[in-house]
PDB file of N, CA and C in Angstrom:
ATOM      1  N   UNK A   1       0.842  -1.188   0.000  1.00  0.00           N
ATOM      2  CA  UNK A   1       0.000   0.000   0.000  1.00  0.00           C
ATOM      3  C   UNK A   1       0.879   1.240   0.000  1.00  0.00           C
ATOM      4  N   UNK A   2       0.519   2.162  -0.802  1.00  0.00           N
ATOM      5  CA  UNK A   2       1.034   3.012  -0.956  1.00  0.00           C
ATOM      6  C   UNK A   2       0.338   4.704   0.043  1.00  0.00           C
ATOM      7  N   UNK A   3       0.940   5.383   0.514  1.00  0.00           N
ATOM      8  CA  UNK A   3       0.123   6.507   1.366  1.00  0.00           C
ATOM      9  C   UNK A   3       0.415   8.139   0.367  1.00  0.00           C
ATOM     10  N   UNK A   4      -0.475   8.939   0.161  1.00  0.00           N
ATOM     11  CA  UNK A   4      -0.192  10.138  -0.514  1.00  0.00           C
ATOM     12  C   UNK A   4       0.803  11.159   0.398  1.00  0.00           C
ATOM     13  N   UNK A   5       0.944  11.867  -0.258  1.00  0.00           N
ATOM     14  CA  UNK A   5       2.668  12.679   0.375  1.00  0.00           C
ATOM     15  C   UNK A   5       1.548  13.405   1.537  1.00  0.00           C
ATOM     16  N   UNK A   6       0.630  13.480   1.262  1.00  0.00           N
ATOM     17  CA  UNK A   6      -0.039  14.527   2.488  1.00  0.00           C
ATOM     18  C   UNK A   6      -0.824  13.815   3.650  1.00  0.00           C
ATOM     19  N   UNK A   7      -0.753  12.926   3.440  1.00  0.00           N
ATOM     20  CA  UNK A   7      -1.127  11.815   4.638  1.00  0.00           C
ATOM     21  C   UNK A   7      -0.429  12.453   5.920  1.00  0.00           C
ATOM     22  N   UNK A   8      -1.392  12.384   7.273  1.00  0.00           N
ATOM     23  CA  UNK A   8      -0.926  12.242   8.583  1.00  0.00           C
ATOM     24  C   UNK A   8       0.067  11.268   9.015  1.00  0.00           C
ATOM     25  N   UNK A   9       1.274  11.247   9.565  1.00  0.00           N
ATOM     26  CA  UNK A   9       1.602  10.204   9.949  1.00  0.00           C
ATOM     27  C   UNK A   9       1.453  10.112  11.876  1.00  0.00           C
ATOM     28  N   UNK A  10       1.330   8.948  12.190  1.00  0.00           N
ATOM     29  CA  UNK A  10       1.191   8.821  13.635  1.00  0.00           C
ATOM     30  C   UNK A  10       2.108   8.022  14.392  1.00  0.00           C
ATOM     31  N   UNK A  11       2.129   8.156  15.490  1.00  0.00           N
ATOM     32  CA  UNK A  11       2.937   7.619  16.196  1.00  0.00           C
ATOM     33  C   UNK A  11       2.221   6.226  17.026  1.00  0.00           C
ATOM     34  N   UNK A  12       3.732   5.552  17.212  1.00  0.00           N
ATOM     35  CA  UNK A  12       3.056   3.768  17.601  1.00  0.00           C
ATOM     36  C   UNK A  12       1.651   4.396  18.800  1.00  0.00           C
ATOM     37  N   UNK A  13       1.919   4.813  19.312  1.00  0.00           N
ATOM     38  CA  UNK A  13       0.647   5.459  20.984  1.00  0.00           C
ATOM     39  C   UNK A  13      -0.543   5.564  19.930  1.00  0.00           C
ATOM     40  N   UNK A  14      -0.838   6.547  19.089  1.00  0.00           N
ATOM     41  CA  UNK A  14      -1.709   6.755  18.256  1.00  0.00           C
ATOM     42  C   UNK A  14      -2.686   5.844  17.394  1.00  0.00           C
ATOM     43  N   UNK A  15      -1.350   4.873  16.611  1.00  0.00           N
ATOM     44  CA  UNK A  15      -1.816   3.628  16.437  1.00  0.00           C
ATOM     45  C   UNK A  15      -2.535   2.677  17.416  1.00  0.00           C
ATOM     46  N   UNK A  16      -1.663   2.635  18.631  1.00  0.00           N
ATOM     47  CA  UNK A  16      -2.254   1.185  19.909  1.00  0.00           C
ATOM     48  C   UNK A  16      -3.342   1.899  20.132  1.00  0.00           C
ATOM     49  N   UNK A  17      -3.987   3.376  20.265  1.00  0.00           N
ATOM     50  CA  UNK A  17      -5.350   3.542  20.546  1.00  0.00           C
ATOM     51  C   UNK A  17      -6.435   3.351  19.656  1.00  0.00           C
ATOM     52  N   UNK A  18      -6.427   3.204  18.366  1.00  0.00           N
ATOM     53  CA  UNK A  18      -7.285   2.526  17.808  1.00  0.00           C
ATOM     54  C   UNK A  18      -7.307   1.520  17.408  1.00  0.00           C
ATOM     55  N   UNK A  19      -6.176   0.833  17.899  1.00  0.00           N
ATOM     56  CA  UNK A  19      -6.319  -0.906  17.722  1.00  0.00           C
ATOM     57  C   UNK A  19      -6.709  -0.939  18.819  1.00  0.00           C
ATOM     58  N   UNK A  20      -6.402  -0.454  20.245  1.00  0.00           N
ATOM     59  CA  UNK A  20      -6.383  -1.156  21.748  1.00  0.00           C
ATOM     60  C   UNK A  20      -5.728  -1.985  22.064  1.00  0.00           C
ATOM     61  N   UNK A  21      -4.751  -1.876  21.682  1.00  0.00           N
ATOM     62  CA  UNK A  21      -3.487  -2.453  22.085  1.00  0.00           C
ATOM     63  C   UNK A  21      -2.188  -1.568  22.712  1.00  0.00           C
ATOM     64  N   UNK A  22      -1.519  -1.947  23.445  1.00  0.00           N
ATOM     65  CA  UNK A  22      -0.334  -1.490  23.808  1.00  0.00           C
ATOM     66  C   UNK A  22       0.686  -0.468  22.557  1.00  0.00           C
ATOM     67  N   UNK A  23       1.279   0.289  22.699  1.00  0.00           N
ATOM     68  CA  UNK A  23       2.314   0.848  22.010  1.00  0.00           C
ATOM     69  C   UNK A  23       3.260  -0.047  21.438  1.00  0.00           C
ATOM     70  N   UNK A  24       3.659  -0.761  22.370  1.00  0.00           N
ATOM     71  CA  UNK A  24       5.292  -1.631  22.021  1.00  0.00           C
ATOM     72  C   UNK A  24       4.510  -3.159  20.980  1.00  0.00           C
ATOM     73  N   UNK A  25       3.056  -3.695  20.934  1.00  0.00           N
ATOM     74  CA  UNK A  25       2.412  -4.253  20.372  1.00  0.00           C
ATOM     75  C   UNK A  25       2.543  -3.742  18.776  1.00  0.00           C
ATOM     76  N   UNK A  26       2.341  -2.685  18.744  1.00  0.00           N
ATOM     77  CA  UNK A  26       2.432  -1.790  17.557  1.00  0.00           C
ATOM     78  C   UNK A  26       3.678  -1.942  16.438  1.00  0.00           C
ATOM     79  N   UNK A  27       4.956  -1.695  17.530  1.00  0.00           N
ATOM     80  CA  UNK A  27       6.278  -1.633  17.744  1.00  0.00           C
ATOM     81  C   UNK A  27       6.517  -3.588  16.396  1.00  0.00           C
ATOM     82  N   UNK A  28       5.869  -3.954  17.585  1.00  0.00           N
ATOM     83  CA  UNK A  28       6.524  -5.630  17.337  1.00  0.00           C
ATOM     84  C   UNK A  28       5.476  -5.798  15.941  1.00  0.00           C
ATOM     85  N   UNK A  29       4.811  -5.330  15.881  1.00  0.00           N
ATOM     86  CA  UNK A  29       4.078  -5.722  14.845  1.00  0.00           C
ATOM     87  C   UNK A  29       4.583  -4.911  13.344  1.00  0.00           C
ATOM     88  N   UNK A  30       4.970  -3.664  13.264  1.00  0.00           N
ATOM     89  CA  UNK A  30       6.217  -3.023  12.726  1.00  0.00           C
ATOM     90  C   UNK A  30       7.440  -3.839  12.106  1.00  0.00           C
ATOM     91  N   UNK A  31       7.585  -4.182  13.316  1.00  0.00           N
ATOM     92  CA  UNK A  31       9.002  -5.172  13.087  1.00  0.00           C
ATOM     93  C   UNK A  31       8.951  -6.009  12.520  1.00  0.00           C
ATOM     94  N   UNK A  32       7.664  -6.996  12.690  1.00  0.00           N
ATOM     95  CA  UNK A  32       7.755  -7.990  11.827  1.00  0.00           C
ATOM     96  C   UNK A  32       6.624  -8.299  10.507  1.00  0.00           C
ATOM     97  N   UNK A  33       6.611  -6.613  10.298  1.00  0.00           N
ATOM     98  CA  UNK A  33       5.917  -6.520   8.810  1.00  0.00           C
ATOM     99  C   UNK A  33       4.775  -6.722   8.728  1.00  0.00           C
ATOM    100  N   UNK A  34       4.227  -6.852   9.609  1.00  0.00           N
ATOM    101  CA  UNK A  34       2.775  -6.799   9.655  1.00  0.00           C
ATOM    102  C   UNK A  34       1.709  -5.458   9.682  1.00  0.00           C
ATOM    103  N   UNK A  35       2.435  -4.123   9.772  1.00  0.00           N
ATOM    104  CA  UNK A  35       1.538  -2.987   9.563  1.00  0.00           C
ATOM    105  C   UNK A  35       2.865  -2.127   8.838  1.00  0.00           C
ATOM    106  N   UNK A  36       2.984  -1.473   7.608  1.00  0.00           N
ATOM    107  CA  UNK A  36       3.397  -1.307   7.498  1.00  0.00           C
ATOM    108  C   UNK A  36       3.806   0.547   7.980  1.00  0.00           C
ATOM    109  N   UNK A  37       5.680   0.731   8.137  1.00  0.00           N
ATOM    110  CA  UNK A  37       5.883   1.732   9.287  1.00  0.00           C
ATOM    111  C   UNK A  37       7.134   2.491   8.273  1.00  0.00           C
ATOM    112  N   UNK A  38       7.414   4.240   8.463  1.00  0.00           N
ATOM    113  CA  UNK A  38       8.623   4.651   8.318  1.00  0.00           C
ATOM    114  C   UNK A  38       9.438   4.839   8.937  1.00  0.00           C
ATOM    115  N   UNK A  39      10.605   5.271   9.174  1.00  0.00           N
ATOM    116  CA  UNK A  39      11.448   6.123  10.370  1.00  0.00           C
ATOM    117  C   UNK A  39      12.196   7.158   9.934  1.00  0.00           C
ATOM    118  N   UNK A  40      11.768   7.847  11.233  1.00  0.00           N
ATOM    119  CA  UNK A  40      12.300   9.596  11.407  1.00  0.00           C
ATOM    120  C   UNK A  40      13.804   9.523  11.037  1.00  0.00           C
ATOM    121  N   UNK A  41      14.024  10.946  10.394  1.00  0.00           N
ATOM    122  CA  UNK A  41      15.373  10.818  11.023  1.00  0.00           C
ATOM    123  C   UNK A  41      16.544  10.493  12.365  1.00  0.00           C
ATOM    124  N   UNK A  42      15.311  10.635  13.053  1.00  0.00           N
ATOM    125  CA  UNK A  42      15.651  10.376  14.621  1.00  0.00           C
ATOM    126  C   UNK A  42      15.406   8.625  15.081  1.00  0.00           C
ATOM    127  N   UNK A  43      14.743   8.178  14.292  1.00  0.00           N
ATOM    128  CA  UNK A  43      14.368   7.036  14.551  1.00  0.00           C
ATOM    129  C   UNK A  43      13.684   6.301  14.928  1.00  0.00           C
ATOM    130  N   UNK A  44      13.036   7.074  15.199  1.00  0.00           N
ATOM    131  CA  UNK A  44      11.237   6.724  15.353  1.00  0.00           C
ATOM    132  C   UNK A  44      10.685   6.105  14.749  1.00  0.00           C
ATOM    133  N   UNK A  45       9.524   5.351  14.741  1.00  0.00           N
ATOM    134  CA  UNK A  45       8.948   4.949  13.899  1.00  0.00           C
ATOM    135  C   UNK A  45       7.438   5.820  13.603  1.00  0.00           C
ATOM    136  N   UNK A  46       6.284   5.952  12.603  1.00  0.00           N
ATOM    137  CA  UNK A  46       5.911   6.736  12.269  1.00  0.00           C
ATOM    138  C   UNK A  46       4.781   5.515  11.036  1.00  0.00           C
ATOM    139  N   UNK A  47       3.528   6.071  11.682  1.00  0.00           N
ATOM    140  CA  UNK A  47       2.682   5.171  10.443  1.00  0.00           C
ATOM    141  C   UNK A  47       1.345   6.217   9.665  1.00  0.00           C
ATOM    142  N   UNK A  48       1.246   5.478   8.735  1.00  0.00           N
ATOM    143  CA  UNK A  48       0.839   6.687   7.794  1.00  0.00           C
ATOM    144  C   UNK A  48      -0.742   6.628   8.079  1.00  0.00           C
ATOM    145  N   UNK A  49      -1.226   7.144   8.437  1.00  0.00           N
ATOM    146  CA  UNK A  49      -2.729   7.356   8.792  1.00  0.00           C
ATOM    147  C   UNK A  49      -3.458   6.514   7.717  1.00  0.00           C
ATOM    148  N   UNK A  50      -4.028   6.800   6.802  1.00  0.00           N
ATOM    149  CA  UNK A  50      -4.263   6.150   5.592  1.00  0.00           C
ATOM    150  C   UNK A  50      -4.490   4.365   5.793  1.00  0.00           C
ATOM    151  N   UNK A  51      -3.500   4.340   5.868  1.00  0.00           N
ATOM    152  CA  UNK A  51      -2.746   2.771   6.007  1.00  0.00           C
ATOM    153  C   UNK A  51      -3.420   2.338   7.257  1.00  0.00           C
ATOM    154  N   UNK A  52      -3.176   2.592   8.176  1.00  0.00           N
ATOM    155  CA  UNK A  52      -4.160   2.022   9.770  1.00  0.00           C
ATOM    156  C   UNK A  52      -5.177   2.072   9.304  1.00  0.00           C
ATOM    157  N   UNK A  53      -5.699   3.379   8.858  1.00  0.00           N
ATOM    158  CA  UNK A  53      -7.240   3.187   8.643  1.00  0.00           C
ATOM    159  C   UNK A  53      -7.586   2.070   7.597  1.00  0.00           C
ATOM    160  N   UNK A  54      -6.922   1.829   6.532  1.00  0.00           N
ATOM    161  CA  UNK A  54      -7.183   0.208   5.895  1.00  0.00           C
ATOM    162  C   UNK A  54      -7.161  -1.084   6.548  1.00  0.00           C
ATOM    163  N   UNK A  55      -5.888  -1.184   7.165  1.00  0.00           N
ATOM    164  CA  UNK A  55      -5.597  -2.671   8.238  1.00  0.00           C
ATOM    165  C   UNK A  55      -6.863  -2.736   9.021  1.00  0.00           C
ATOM    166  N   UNK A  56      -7.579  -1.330   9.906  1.00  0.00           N
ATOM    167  CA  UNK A  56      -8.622  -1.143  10.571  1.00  0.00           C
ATOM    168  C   UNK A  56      -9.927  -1.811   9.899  1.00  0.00           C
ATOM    169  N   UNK A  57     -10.439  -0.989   9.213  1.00  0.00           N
ATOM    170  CA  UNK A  57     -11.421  -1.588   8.070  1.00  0.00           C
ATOM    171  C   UNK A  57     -11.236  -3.005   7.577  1.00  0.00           C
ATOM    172  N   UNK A  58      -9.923  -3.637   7.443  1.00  0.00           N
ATOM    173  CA  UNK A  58      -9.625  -4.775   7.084  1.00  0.00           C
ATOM    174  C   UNK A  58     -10.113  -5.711   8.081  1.00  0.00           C
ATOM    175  N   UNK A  59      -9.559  -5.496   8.966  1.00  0.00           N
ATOM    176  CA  UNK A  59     -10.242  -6.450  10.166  1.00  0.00           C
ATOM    177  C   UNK A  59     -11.455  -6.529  11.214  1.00  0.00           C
ATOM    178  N   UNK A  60     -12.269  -5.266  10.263  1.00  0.00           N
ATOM    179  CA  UNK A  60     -13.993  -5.498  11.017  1.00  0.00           C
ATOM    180  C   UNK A  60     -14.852  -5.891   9.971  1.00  0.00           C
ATOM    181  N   UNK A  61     -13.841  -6.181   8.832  1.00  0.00           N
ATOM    182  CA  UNK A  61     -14.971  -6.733   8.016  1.00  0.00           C
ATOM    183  C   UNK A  61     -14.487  -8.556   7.959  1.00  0.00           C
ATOM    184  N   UNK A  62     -13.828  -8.899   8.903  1.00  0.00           N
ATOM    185  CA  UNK A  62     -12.939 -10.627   8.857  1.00  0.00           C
ATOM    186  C   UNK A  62     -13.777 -10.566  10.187  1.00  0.00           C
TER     187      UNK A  62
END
């Protein structure tokens, strides 16, 4: 999936509140390619609004 240059991006906290899950859940799920994530120059990680909101939608309709 691709996100448009003007997309929000959010942070893992942002993400775990509309999954309801933990932050570091987010984190591990990142890691192992299962939502896809960028990083800051600083190193952060960073997910594109857009994109959650699909995975989201993806899994209330399963």
């Amino acid at each position: 999936m691709t996100a448009p240059a003007e997309d929000r991006l959010l942070t893992p906290g942002e993400v775990a509140k509309l999954f309801r899950v933990d932050p570091k859940t987010v984190t591990r799920w990142a890691a192992a390619g299962r939502i896809a994530s960028i990083r800051t120059p600083g190193g952060h990680r960073r997910f594109y609004e857009s994109i959650v909101r699909a995975y989201l939608a993806q899994g209330r309709q399963q």
